[in-house]
Protein backbone atom coordinates (compact mmCIF):
# COMPACT_ATOMS: atom_id res chain seq x y z
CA UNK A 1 -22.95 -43.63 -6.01
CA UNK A 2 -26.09 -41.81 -6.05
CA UNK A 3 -25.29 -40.63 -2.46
CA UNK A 4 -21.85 -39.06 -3.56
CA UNK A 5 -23.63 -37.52 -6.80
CA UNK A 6 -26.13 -35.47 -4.52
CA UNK A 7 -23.42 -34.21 -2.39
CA UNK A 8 -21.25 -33.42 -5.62
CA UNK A 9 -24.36 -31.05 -6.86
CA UNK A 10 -24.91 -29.80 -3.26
CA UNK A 11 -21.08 -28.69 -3.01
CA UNK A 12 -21.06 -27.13 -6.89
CA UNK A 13 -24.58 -25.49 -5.91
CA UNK A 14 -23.42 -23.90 -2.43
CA UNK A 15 -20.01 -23.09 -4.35
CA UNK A 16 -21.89 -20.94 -6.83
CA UNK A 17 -24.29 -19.24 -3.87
CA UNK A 18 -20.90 -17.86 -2.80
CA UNK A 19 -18.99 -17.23 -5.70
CA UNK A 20 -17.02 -14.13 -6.07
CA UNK A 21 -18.23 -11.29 -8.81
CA UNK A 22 -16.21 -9.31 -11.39
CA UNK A 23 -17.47 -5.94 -11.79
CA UNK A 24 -15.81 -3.37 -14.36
CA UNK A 25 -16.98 -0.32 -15.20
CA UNK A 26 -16.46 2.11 -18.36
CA UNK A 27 -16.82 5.71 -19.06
CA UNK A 28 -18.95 6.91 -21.52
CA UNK A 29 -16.02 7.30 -24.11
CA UNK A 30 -15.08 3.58 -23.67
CA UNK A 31 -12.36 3.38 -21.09
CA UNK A 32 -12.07 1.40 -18.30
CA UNK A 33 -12.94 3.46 -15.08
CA UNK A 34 -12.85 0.97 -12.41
CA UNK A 35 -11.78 -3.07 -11.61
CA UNK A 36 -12.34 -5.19 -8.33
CA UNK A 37 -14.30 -8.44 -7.53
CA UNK A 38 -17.14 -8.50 -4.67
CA UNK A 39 -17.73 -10.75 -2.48
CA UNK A 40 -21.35 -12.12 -4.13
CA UNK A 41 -23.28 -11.13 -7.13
CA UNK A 42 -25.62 -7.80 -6.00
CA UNK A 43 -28.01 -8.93 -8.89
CA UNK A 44 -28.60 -5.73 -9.69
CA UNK A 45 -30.98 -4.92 -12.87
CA UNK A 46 -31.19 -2.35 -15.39
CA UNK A 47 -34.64 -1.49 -13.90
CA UNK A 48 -33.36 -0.89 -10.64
CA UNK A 49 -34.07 2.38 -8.81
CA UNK A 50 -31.14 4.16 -6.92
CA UNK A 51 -32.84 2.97 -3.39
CA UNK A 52 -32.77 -0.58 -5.03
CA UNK A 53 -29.94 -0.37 -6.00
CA UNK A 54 -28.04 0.77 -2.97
CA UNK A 55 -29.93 -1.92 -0.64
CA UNK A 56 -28.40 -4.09 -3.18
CA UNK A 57 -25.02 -3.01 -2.87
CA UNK A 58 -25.65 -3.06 0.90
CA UNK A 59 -26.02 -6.65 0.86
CA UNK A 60 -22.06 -7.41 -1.09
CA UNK A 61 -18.54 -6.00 0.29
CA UNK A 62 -15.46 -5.24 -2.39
CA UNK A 63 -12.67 -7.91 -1.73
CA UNK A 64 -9.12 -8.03 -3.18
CA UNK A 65 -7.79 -5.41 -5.61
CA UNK A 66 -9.62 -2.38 -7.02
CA UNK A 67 -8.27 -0.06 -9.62
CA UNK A 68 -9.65 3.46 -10.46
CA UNK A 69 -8.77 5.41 -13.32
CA UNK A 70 -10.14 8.71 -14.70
CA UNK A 71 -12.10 9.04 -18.20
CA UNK A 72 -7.94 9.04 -20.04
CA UNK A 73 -6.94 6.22 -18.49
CA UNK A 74 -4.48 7.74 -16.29
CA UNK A 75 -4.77 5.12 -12.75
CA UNK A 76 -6.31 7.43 -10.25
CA UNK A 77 -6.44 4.76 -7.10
CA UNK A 78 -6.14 1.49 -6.10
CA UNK A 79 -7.21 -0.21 -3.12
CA UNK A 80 -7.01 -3.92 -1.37
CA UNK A 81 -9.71 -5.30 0.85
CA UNK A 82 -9.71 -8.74 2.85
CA UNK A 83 -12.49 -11.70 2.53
CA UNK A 84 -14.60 -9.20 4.87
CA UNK A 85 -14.13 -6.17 3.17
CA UNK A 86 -11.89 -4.35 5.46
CA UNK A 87 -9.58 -1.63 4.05
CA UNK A 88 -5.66 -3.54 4.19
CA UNK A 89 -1.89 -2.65 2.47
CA UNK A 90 -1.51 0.07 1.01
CA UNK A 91 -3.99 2.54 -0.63
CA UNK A 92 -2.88 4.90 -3.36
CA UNK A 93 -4.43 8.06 -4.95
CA UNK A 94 -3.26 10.09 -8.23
CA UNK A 95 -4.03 13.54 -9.41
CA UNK A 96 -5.27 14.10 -12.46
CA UNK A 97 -1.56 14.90 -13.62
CA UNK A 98 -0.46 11.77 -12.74
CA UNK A 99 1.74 12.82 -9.34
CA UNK A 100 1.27 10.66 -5.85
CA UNK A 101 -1.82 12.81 -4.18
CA UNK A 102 -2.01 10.17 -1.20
CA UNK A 103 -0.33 6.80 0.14
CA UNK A 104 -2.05 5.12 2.87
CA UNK A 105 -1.14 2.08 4.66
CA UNK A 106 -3.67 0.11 6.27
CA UNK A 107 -1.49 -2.42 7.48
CA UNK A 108 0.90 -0.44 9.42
CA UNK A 109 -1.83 2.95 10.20
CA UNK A 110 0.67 5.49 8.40
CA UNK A 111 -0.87 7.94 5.88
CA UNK A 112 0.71 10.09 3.94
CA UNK A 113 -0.41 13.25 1.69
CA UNK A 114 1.18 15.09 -0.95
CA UNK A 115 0.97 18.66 -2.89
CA UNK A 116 0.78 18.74 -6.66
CA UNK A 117 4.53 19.37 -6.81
CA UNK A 118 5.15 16.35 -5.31
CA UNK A 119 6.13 17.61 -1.67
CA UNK A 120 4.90 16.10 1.50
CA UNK A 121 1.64 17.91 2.54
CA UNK A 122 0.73 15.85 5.60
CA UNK A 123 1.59 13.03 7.53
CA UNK A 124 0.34 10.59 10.36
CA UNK A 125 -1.61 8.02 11.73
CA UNK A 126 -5.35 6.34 11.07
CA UNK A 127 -7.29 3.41 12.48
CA UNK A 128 -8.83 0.89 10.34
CA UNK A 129 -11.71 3.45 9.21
CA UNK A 130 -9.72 6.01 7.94
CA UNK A 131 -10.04 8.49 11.13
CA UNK A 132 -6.97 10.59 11.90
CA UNK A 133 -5.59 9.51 15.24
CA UNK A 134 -2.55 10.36 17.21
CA UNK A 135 0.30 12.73 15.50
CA UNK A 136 -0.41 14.85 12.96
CA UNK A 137 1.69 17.14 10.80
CA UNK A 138 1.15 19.45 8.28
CA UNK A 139 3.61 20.89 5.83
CA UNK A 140 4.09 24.06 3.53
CA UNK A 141 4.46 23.22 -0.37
CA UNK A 142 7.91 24.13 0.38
CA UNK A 143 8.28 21.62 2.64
CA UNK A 144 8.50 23.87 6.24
CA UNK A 145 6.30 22.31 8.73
CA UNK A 146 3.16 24.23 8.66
CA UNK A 147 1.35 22.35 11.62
CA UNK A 148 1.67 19.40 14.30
CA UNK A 149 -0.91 18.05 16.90
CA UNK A 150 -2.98 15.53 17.81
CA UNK A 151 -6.31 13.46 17.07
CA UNK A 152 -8.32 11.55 19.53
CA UNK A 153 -11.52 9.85 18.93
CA UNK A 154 -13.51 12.86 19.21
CA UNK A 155 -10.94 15.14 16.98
CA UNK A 156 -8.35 17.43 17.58
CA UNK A 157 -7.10 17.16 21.05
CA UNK A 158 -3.91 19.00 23.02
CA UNK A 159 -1.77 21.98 21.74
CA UNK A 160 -1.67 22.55 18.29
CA UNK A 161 0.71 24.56 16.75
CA UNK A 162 0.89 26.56 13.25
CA UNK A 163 3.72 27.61 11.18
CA UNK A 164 4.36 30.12 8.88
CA UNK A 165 6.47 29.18 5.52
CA UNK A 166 9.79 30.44 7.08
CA UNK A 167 9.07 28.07 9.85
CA UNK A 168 8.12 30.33 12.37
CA UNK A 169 5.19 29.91 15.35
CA UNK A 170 2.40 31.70 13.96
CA UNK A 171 -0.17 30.38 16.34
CA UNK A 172 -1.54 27.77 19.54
CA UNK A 173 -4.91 26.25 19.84
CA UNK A 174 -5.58 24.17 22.38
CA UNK A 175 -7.87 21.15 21.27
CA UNK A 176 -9.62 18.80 24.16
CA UNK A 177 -11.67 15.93 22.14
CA UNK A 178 -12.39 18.35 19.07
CA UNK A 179 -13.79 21.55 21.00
CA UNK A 180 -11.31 24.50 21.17
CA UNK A 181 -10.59 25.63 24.28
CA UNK A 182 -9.06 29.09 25.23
C-alpha cells in the first residue's frame, strides 16, 4: 500500500513537471490579443528583464492552436503546432479589414497570398520553416500573372520572368542559388 502511494505521488508529481500552460494575452483596452497553450510553464516573473525573459521563453515551444487578433477583436491569425512545436495544417492571416491576407498549409507545403481586394497575389511552395522553395508565381491585383520562377535553398534560382498587367513579358533574370547572373 505504501509502495503504490509513493508511486501515485511520483506519477501526479512528474505529471505536473510536464504539464501544458495556458497563456492569453490582452491589449491595453481589454481585449483578447492572443490564445495558445505551451508546452511547460516559462515561469516567467513580473521582475523579469527582456534577456530573462527571452531565455525563458527559449526553454518552452507553442503546441496546439493559437489565435491572434488585433486591439478590435477582429481574428488576425491562427496557427497549429505539434507536441514539438513544429509549424502543421493550415496557417491563416487577416488584414486589418478582415479579408484573407495569407493561407498556408504546412501539411501539404502550399502557400498562398492575397491582395486587399481579395485576389490571388502569390502562390507556391515552402518547407517546414517557412522558406520559399520550388515554383513561384506572382500575380497583378487584377489577377494577370505578374511573375513565375523558382527557389532553391540558397534563393532564387533559374529564369525568372516578369509581367506587365496586360500580361505581357516585361523582363528575364536569370537566378543561380540567389545571385543574378547576366
Amino acid at each position: 500500500m505504501k509502495q503504490l502511494l509513493i508511486i501515485s505521488i511520483f506519477v501526479l508529481a512528474s505529471n505536473l513537471g510536464f504539464a501544458q500552460y495556458n497563456d492569453v494575452q490582452y491589449a491595453a483596452n481589454g481585449t483578447k490579443v492572443s490564445e495558445g497553450q505551451y508546452n511547460a510553464n516559462p515561469g516567467l516573473l513580473p521582475s523579469d528583464s527582456k534577456e530573462v525573459i527571452a531565455q525563458k521563453m527559449g526553454l518552452v515551444h507553442k503546441i496546439g492552436t493559437w489565435n491572434y487578433w488585433f486591439d478590435n477583436g477582429q481574428q488576425v491569425a491562427i496557427e497549429q503546432f505539434n507536441a514539438s512545436g513544429t509549424a502543421i495544417g493550415i496557417w491563416k492571416n487577416w488584414d486589418n479589414t478582415g479579408h484573407l491576407s495569407a493561407e498556408i498549409n504546412y501539411t501539404s507545403g502550399t502557400a498562398v497570398y492575397y491582395h486587399p481586394n481579395g485576389t490571388k497575389a502569390e502562390e507556391g511552395t515552402i518547407n517546414v520553416t517557412g522558406q520559399r522553395t520550388g515554383e513561384w508565381k506572382g500575380y497583378h491585383d487584377n489577377g494577370q500573372l505578374n511573375y513565375s520562377g523558382k527557389y532553391a535553398a540558397a534563393g532564387k534560382t533559374g529564369t525568372w520572368t516578369y509581367y506587365d498587367i496586360k500580361g505581357n513579358v516585361a523582363g528575364v533574370e536569370h537566378w543561380n542559388n540567389g545571385i543574378m547572373g547576366h
